[in-house]
PDB file of N, CA and C in Angstrom:
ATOM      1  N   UNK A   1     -12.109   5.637 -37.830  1.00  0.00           N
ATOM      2  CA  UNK A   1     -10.743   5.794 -37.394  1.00  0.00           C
ATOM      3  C   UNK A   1     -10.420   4.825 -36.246  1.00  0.00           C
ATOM      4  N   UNK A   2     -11.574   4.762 -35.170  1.00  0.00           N
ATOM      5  CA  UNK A   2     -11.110   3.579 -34.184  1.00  0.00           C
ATOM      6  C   UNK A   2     -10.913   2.461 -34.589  1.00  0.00           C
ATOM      7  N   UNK A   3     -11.795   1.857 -35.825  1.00  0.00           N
ATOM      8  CA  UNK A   3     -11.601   0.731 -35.693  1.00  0.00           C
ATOM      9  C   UNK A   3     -10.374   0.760 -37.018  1.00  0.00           C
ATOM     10  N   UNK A   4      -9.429   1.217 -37.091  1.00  0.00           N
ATOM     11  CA  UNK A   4      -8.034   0.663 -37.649  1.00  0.00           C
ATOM     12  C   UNK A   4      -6.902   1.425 -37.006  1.00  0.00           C
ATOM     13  N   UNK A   5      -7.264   1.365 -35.311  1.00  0.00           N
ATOM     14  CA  UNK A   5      -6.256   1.739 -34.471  1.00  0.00           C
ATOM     15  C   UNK A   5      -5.653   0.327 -33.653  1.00  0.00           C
ATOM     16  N   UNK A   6      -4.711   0.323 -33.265  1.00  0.00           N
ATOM     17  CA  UNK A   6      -4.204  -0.655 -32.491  1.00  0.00           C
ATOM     18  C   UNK A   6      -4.958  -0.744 -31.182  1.00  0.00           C
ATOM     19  N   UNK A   7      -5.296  -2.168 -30.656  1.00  0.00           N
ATOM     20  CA  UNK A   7      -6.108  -2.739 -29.575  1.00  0.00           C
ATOM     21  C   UNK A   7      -7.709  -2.072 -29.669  1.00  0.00           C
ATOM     22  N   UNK A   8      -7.819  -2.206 -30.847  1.00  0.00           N
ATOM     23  CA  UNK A   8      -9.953  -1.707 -31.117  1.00  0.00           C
ATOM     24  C   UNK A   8     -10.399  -2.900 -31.276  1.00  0.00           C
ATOM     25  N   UNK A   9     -11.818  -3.243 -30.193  1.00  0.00           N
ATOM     26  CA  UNK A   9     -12.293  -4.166 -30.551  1.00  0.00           C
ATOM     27  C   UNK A   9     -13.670  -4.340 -31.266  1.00  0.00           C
ATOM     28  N   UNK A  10     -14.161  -3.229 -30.687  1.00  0.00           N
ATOM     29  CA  UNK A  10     -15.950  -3.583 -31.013  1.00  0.00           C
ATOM     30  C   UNK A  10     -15.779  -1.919 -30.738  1.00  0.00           C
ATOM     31  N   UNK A  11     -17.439  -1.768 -31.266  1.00  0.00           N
ATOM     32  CA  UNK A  11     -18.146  -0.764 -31.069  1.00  0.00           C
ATOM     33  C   UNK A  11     -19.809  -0.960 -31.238  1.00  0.00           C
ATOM     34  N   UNK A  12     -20.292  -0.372 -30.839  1.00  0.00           N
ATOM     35  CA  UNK A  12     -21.988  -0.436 -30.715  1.00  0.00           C
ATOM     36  C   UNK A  12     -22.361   0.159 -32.281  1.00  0.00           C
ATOM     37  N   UNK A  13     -22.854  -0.316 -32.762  1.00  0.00           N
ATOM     38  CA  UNK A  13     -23.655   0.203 -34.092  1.00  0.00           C
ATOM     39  C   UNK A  13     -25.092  -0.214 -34.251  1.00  0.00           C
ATOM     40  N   UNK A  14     -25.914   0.284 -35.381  1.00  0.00           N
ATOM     41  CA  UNK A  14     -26.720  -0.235 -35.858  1.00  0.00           C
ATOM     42  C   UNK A  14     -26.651  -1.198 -37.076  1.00  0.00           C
ATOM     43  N   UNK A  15     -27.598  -1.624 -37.668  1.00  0.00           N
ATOM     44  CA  UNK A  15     -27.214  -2.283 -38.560  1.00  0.00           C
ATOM     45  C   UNK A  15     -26.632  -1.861 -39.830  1.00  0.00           C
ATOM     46  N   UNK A  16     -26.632  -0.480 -40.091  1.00  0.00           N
ATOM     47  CA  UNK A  16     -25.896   0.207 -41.071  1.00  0.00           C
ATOM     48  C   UNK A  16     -24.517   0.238 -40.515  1.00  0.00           C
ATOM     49  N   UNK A  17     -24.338  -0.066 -39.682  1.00  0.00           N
ATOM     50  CA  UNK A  17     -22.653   0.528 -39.201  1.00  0.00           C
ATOM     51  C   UNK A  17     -22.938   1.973 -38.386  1.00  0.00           C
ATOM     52  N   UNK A  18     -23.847   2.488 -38.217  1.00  0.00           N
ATOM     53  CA  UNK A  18     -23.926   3.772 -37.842  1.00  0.00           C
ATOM     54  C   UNK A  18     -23.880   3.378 -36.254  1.00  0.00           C
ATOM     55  N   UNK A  19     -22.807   4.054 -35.424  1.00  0.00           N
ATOM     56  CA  UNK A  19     -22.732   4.218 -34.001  1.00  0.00           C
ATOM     57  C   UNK A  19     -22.842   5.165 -33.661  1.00  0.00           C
ATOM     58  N   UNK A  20     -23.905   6.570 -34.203  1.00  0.00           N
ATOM     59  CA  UNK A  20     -24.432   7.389 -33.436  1.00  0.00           C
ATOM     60  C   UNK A  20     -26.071   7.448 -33.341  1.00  0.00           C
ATOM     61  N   UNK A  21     -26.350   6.405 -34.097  1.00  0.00           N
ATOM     62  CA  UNK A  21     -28.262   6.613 -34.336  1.00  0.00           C
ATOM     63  C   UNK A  21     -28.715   6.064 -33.483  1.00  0.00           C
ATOM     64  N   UNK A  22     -27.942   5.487 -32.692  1.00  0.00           N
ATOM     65  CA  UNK A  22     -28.901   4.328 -31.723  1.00  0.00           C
ATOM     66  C   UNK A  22     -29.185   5.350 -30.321  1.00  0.00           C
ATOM     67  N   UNK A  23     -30.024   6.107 -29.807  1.00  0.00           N
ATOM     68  CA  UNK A  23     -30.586   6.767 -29.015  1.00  0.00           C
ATOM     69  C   UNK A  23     -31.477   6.244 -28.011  1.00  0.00           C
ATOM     70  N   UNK A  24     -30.682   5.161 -27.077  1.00  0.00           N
ATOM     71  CA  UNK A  24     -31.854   4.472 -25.928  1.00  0.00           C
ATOM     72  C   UNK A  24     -32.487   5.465 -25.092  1.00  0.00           C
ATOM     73  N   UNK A  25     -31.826   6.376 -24.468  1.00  0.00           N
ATOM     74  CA  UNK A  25     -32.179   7.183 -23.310  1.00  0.00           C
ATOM     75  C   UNK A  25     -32.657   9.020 -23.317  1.00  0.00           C
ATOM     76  N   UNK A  26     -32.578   9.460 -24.378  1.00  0.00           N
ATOM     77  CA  UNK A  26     -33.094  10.639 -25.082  1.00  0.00           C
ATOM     78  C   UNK A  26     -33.200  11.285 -26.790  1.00  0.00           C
ATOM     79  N   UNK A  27     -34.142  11.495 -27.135  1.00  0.00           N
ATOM     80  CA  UNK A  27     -33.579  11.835 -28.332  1.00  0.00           C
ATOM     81  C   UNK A  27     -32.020  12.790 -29.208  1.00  0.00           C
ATOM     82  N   UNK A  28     -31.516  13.487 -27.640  1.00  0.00           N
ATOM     83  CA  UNK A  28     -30.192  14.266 -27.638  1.00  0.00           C
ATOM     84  C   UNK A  28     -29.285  13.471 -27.340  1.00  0.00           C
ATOM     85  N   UNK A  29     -29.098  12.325 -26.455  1.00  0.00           N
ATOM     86  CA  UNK A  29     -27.945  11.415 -26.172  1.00  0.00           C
ATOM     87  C   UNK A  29     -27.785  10.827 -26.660  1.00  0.00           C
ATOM     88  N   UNK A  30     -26.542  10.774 -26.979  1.00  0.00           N
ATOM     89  CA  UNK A  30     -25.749   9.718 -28.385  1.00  0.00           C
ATOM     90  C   UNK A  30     -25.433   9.131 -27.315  1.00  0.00           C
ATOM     91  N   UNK A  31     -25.273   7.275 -27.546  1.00  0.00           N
ATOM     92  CA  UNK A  31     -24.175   6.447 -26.800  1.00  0.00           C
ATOM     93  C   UNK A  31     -22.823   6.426 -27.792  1.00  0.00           C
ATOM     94  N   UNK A  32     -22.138   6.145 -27.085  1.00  0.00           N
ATOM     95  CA  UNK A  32     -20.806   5.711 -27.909  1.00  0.00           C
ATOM     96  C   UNK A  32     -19.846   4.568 -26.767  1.00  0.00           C
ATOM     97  N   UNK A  33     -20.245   3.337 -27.396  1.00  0.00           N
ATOM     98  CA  UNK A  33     -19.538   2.449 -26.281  1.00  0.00           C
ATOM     99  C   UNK A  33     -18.851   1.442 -27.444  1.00  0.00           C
ATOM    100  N   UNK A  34     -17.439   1.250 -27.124  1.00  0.00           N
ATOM    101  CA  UNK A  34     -16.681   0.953 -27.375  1.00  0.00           C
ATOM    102  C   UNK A  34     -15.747  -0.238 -26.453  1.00  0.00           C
ATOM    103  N   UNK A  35     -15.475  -1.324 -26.998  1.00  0.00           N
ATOM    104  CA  UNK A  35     -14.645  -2.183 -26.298  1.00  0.00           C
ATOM    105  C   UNK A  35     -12.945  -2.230 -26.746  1.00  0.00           C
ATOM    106  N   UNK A  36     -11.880  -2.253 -25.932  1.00  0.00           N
ATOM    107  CA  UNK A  36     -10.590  -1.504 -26.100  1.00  0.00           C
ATOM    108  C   UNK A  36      -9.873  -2.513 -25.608  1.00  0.00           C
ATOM    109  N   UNK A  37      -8.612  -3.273 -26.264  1.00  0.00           N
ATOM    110  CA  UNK A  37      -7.983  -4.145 -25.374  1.00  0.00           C
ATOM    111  C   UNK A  37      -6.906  -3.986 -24.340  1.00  0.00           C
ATOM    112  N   UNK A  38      -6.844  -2.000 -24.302  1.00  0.00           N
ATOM    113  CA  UNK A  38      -6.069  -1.707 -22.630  1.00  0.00           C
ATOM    114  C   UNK A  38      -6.275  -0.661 -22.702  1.00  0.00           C
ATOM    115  N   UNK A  39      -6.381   0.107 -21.418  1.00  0.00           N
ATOM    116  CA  UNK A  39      -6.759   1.660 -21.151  1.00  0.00           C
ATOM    117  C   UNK A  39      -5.562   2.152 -21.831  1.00  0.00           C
ATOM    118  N   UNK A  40      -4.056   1.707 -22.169  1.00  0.00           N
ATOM    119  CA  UNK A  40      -3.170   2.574 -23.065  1.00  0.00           C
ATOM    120  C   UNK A  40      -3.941   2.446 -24.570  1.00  0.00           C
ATOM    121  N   UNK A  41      -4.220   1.651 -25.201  1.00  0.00           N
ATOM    122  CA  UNK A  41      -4.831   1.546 -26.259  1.00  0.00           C
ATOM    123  C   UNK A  41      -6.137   2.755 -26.439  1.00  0.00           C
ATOM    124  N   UNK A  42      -6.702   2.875 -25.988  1.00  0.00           N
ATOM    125  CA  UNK A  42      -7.385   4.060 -25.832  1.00  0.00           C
ATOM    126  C   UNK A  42      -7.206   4.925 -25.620  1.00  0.00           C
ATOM    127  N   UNK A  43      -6.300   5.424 -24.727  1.00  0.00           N
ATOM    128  CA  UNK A  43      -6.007   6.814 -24.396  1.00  0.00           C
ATOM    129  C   UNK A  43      -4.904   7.154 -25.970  1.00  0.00           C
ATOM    130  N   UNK A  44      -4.444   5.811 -26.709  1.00  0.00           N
ATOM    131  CA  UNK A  44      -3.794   6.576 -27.493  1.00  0.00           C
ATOM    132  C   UNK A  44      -4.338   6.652 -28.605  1.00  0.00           C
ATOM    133  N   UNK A  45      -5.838   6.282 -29.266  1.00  0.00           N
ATOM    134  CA  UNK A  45      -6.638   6.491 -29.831  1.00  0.00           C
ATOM    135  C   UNK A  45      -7.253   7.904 -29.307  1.00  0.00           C
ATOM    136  N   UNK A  46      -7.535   8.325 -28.384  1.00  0.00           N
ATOM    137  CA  UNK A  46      -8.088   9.543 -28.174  1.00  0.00           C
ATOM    138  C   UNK A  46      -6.948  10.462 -28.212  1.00  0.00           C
ATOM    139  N   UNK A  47      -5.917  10.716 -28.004  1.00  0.00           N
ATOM    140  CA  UNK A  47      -4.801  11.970 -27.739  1.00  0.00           C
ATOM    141  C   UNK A  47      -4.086  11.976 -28.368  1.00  0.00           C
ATOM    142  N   UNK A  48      -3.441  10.917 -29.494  1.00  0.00           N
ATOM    143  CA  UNK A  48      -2.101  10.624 -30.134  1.00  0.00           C
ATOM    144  C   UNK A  48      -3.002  10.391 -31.715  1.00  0.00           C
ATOM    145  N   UNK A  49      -4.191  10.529 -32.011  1.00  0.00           N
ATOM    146  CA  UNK A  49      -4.477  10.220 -33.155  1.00  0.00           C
ATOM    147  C   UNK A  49      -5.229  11.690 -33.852  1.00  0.00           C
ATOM    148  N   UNK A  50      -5.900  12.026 -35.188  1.00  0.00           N
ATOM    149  CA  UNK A  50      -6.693  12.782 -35.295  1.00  0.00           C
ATOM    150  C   UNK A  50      -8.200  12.913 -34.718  1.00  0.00           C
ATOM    151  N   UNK A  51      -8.576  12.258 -34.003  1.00  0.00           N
ATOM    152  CA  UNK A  51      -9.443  11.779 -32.576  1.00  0.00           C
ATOM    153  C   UNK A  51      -8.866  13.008 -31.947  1.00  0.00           C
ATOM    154  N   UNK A  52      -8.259  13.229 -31.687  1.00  0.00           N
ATOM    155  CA  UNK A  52      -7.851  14.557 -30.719  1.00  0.00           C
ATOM    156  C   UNK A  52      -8.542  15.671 -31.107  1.00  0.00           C
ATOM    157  N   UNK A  53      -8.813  16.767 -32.454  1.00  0.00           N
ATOM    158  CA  UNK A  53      -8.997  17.578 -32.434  1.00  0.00           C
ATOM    159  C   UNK A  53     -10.599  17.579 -32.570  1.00  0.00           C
ATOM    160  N   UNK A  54     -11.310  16.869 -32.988  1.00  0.00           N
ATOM    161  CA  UNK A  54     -12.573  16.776 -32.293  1.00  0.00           C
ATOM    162  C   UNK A  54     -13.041  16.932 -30.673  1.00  0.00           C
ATOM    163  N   UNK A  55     -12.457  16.023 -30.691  1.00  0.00           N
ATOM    164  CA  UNK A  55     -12.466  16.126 -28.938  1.00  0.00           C
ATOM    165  C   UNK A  55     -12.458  17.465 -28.729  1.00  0.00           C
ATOM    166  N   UNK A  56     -11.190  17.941 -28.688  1.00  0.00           N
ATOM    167  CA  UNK A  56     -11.181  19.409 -28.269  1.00  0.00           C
ATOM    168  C   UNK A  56     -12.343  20.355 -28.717  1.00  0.00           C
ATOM    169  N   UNK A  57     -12.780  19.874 -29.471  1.00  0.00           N
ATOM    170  CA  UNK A  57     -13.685  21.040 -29.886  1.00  0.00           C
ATOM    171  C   UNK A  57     -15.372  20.760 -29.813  1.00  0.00           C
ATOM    172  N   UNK A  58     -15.175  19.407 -28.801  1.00  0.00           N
ATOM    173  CA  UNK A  58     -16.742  18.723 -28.442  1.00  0.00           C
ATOM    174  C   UNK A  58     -17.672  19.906 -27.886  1.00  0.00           C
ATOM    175  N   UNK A  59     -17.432  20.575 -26.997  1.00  0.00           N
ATOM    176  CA  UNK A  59     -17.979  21.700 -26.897  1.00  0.00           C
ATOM    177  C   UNK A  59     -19.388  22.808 -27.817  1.00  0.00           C
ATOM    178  N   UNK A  60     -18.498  22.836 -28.851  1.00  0.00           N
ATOM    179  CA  UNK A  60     -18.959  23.225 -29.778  1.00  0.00           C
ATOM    180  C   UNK A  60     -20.113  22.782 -30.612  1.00  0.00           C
ATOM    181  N   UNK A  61     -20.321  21.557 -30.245  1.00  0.00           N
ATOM    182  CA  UNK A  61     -21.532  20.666 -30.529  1.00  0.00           C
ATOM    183  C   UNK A  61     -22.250  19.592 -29.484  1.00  0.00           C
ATOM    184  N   UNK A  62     -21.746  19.943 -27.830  1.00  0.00           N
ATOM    185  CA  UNK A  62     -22.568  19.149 -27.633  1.00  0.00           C
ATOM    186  C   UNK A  62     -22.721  19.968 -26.088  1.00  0.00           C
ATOM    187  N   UNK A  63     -23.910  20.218 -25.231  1.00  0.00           N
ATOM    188  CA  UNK A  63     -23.936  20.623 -23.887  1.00  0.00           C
ATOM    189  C   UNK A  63     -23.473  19.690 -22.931  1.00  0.00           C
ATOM    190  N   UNK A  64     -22.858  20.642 -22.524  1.00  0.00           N
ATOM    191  CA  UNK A  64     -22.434  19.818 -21.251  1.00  0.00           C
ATOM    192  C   UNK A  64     -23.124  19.727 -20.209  1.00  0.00           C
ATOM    193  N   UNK A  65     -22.758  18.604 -19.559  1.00  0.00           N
ATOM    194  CA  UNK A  65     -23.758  17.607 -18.750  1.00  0.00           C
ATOM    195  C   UNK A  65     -23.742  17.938 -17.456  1.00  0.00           C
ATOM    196  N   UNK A  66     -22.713  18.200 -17.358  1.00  0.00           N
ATOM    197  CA  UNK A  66     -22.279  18.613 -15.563  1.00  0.00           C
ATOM    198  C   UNK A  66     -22.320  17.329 -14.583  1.00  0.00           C
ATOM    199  N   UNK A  67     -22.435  16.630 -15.319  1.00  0.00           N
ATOM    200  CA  UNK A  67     -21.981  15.420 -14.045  1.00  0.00           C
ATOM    201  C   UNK A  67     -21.295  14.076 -14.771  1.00  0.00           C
ATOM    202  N   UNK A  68     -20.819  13.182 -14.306  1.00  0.00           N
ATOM    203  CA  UNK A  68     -19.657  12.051 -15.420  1.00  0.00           C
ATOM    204  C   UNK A  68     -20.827  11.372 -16.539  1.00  0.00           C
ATOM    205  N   UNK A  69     -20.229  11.901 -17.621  1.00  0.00           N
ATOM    206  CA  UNK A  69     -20.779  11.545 -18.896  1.00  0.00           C
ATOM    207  C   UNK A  69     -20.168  10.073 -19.602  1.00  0.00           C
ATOM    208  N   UNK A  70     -18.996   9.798 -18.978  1.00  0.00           N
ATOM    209  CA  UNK A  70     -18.168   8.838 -19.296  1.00  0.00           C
ATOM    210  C   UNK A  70     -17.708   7.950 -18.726  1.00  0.00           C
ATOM    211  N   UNK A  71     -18.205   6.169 -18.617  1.00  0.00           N
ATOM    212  CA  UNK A  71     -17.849   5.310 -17.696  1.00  0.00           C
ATOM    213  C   UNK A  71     -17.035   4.536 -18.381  1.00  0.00           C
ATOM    214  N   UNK A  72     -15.937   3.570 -17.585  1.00  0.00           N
ATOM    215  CA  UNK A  72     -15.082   2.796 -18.043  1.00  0.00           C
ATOM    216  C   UNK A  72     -14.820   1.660 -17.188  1.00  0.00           C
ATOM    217  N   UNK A  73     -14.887   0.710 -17.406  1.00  0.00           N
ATOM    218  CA  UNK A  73     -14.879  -0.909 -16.796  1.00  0.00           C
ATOM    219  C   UNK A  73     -14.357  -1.889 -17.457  1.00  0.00           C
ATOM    220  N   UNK A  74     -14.029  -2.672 -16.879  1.00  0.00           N
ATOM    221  CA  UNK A  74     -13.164  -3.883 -17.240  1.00  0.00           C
ATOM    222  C   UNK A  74     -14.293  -5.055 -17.446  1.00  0.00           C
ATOM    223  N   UNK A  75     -14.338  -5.584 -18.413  1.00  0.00           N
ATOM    224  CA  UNK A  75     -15.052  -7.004 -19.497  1.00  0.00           C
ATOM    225  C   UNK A  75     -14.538  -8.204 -19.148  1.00  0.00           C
ATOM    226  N   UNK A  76     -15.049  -9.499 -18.808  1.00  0.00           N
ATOM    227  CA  UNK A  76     -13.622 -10.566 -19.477  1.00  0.00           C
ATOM    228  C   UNK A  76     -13.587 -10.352 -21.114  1.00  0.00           C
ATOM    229  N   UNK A  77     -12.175 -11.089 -21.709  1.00  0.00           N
ATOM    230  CA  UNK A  77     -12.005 -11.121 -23.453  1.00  0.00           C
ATOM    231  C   UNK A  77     -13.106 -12.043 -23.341  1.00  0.00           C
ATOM    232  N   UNK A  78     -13.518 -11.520 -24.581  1.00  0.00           N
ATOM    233  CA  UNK A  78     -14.777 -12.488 -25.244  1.00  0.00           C
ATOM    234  C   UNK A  78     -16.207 -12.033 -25.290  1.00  0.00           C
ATOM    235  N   UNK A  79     -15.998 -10.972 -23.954  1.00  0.00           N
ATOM    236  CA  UNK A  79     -17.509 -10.680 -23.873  1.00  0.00           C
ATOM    237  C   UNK A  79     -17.759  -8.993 -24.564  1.00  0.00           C
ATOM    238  N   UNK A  80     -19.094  -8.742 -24.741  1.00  0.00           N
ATOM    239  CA  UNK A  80     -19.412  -7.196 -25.082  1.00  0.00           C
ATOM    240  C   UNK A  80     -20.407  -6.703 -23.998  1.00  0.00           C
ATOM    241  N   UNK A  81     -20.413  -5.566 -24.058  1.00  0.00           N
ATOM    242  CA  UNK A  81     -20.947  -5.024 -23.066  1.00  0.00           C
ATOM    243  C   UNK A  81     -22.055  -4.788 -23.702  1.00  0.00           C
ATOM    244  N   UNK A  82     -23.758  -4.368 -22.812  1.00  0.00           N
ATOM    245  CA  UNK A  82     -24.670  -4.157 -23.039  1.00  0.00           C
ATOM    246  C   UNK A  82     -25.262  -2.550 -22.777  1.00  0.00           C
ATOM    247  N   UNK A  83     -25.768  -2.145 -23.505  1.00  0.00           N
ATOM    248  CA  UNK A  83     -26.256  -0.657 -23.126  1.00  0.00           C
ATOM    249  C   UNK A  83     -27.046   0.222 -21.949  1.00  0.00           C
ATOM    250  N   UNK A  84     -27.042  -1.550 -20.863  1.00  0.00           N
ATOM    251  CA  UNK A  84     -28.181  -1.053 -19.891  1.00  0.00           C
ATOM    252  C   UNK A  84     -27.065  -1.834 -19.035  1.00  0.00           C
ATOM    253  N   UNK A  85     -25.710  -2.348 -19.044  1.00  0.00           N
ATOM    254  CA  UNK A  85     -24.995  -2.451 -18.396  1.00  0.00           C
ATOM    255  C   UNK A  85     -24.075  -1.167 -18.450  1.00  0.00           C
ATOM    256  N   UNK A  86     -23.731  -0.439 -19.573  1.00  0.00           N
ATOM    257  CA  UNK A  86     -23.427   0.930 -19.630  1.00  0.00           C
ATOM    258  C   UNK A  86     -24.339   2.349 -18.347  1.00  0.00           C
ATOM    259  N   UNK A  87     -25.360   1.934 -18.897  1.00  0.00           N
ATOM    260  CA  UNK A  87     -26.476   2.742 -18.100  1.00  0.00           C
ATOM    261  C   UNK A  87     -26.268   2.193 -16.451  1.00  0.00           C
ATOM    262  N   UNK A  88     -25.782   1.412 -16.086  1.00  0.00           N
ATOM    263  CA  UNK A  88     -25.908   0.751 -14.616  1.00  0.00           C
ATOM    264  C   UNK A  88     -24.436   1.370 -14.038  1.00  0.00           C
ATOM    265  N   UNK A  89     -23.905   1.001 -15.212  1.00  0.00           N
ATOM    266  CA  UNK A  89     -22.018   1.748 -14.472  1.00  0.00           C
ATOM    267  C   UNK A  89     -21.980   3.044 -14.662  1.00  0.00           C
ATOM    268  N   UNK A  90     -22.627   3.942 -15.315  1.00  0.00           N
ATOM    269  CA  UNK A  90     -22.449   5.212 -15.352  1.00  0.00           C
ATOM    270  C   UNK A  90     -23.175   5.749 -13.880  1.00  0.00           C
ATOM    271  N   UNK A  91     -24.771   4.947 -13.712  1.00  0.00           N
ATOM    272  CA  UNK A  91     -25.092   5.479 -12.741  1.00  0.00           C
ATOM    273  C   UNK A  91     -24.138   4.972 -11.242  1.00  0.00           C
ATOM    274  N   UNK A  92     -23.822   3.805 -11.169  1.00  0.00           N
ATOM    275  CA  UNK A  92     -22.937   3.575 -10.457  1.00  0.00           C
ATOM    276  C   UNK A  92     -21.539   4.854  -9.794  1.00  0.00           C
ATOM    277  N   UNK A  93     -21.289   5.181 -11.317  1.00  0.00           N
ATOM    278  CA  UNK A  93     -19.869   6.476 -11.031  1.00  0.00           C
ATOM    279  C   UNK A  93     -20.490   6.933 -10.121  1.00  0.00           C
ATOM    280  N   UNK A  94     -21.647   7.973 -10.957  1.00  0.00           N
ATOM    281  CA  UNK A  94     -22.336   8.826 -10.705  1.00  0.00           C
ATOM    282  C   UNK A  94     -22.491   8.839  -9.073  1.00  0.00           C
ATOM    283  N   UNK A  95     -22.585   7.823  -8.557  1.00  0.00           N
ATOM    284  CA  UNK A  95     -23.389   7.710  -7.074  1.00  0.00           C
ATOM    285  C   UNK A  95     -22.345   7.592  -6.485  1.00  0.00           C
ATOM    286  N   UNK A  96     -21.333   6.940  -6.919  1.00  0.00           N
ATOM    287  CA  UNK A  96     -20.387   6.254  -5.400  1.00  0.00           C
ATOM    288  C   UNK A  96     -18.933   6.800  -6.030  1.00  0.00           C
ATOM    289  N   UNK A  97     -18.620   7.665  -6.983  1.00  0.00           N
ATOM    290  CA  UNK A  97     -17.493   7.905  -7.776  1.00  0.00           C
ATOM    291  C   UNK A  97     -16.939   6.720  -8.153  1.00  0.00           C
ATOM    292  N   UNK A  98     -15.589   7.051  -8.410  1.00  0.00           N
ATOM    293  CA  UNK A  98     -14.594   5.973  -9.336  1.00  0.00           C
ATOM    294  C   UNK A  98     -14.433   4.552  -8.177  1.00  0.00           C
ATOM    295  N   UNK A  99     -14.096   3.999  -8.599  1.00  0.00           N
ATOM    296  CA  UNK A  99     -14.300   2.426  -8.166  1.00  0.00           C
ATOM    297  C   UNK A  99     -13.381   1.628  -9.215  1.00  0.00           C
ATOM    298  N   UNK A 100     -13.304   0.600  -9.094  1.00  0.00           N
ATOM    299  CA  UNK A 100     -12.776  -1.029  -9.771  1.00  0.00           C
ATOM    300  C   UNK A 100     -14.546  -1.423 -10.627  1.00  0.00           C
ATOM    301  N   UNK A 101     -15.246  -1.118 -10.243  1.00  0.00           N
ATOM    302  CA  UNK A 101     -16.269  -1.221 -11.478  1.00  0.00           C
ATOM    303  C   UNK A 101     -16.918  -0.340 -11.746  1.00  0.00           C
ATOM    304  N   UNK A 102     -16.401   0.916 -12.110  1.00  0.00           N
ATOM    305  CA  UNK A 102     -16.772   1.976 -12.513  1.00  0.00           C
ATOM    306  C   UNK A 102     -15.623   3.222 -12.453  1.00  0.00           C
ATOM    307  N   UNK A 103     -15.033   3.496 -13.309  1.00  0.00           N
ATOM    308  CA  UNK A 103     -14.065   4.571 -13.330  1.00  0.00           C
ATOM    309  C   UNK A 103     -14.020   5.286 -14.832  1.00  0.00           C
ATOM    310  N   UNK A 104     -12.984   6.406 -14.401  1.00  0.00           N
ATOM    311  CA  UNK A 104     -12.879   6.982 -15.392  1.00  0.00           C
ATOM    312  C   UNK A 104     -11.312   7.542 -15.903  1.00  0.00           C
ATOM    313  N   UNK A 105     -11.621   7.585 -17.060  1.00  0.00           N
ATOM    314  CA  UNK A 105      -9.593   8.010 -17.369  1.00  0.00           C
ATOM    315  C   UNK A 105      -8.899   8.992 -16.818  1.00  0.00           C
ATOM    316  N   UNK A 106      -9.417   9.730 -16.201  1.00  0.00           N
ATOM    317  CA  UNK A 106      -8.663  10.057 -15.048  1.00  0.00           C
ATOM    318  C   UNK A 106      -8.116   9.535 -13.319  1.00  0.00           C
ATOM    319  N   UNK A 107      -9.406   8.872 -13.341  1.00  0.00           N
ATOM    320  CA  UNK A 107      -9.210   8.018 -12.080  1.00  0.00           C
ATOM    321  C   UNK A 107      -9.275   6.205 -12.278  1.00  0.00           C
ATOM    322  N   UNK A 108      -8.551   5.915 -13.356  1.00  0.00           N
ATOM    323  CA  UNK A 108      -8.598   4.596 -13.547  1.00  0.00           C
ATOM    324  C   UNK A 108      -8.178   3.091 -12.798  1.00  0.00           C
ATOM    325  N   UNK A 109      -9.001   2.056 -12.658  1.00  0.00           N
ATOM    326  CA  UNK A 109      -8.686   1.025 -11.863  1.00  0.00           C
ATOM    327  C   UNK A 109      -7.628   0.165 -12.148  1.00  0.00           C
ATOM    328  N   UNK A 110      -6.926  -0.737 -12.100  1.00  0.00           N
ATOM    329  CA  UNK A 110      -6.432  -1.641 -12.768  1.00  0.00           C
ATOM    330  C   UNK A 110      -7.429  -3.110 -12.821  1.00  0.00           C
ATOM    331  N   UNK A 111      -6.901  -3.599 -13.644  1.00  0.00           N
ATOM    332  CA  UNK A 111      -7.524  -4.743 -13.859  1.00  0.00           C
ATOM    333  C   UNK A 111      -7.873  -6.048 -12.393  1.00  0.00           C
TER     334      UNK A 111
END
């Protein structure tokens, strides 16, 4: 569904196309990293699409973490992000909260 939404660019997969098998950091943690060409583009992939009612009901299949599960940063165009640059900005949130290189859709930076 993301990728035939407006401003989708990339997503992390394996070589099947599968973007939930790839498990760097536990056998329970899924990554899901995604490149977006504006925080509106995303937020309207997550809330304005059928993407929504999953969401709502993430719960139901996944424990919660209790601390920010979800980082968001700004790329130049052209580039993709790496999974241990993911892992560096999450811990980043994690430590120093939201920031200009590290935030989250609620507390988002501008460019």
């Amino acid at each position: 569904m993301a990728e035939r939404s407006p401003g989708y660019v990339w997503r992390l997969q394996d070589e099947s196309g599968d973007a939930t098998a790839l498990r760097p950091f536990e056998p329970d943690v899924m990554v899901n990293l995604t490149v977006w060409e504006s925080l509106e583009s995303l937020r309207a992939f997550l809330y304005k699409t059928a993407h929504l009612e999953p969401m709502r009901r993430r719960r139901d299949w996944f424990v919660p973490l209790g601390d920010h599960h979800l980082v968001l940063w700004w790329i130049p165009a052209g580039t993709l992000p790496t999974i241990e640059e993911a892992a560096e900005r999450l811990d980043l949130l994690r430590r120093d909260g939201p920031s200009a290189k590290a935030f989250t859709l609620r507390e988002p930076h501008p460019v």
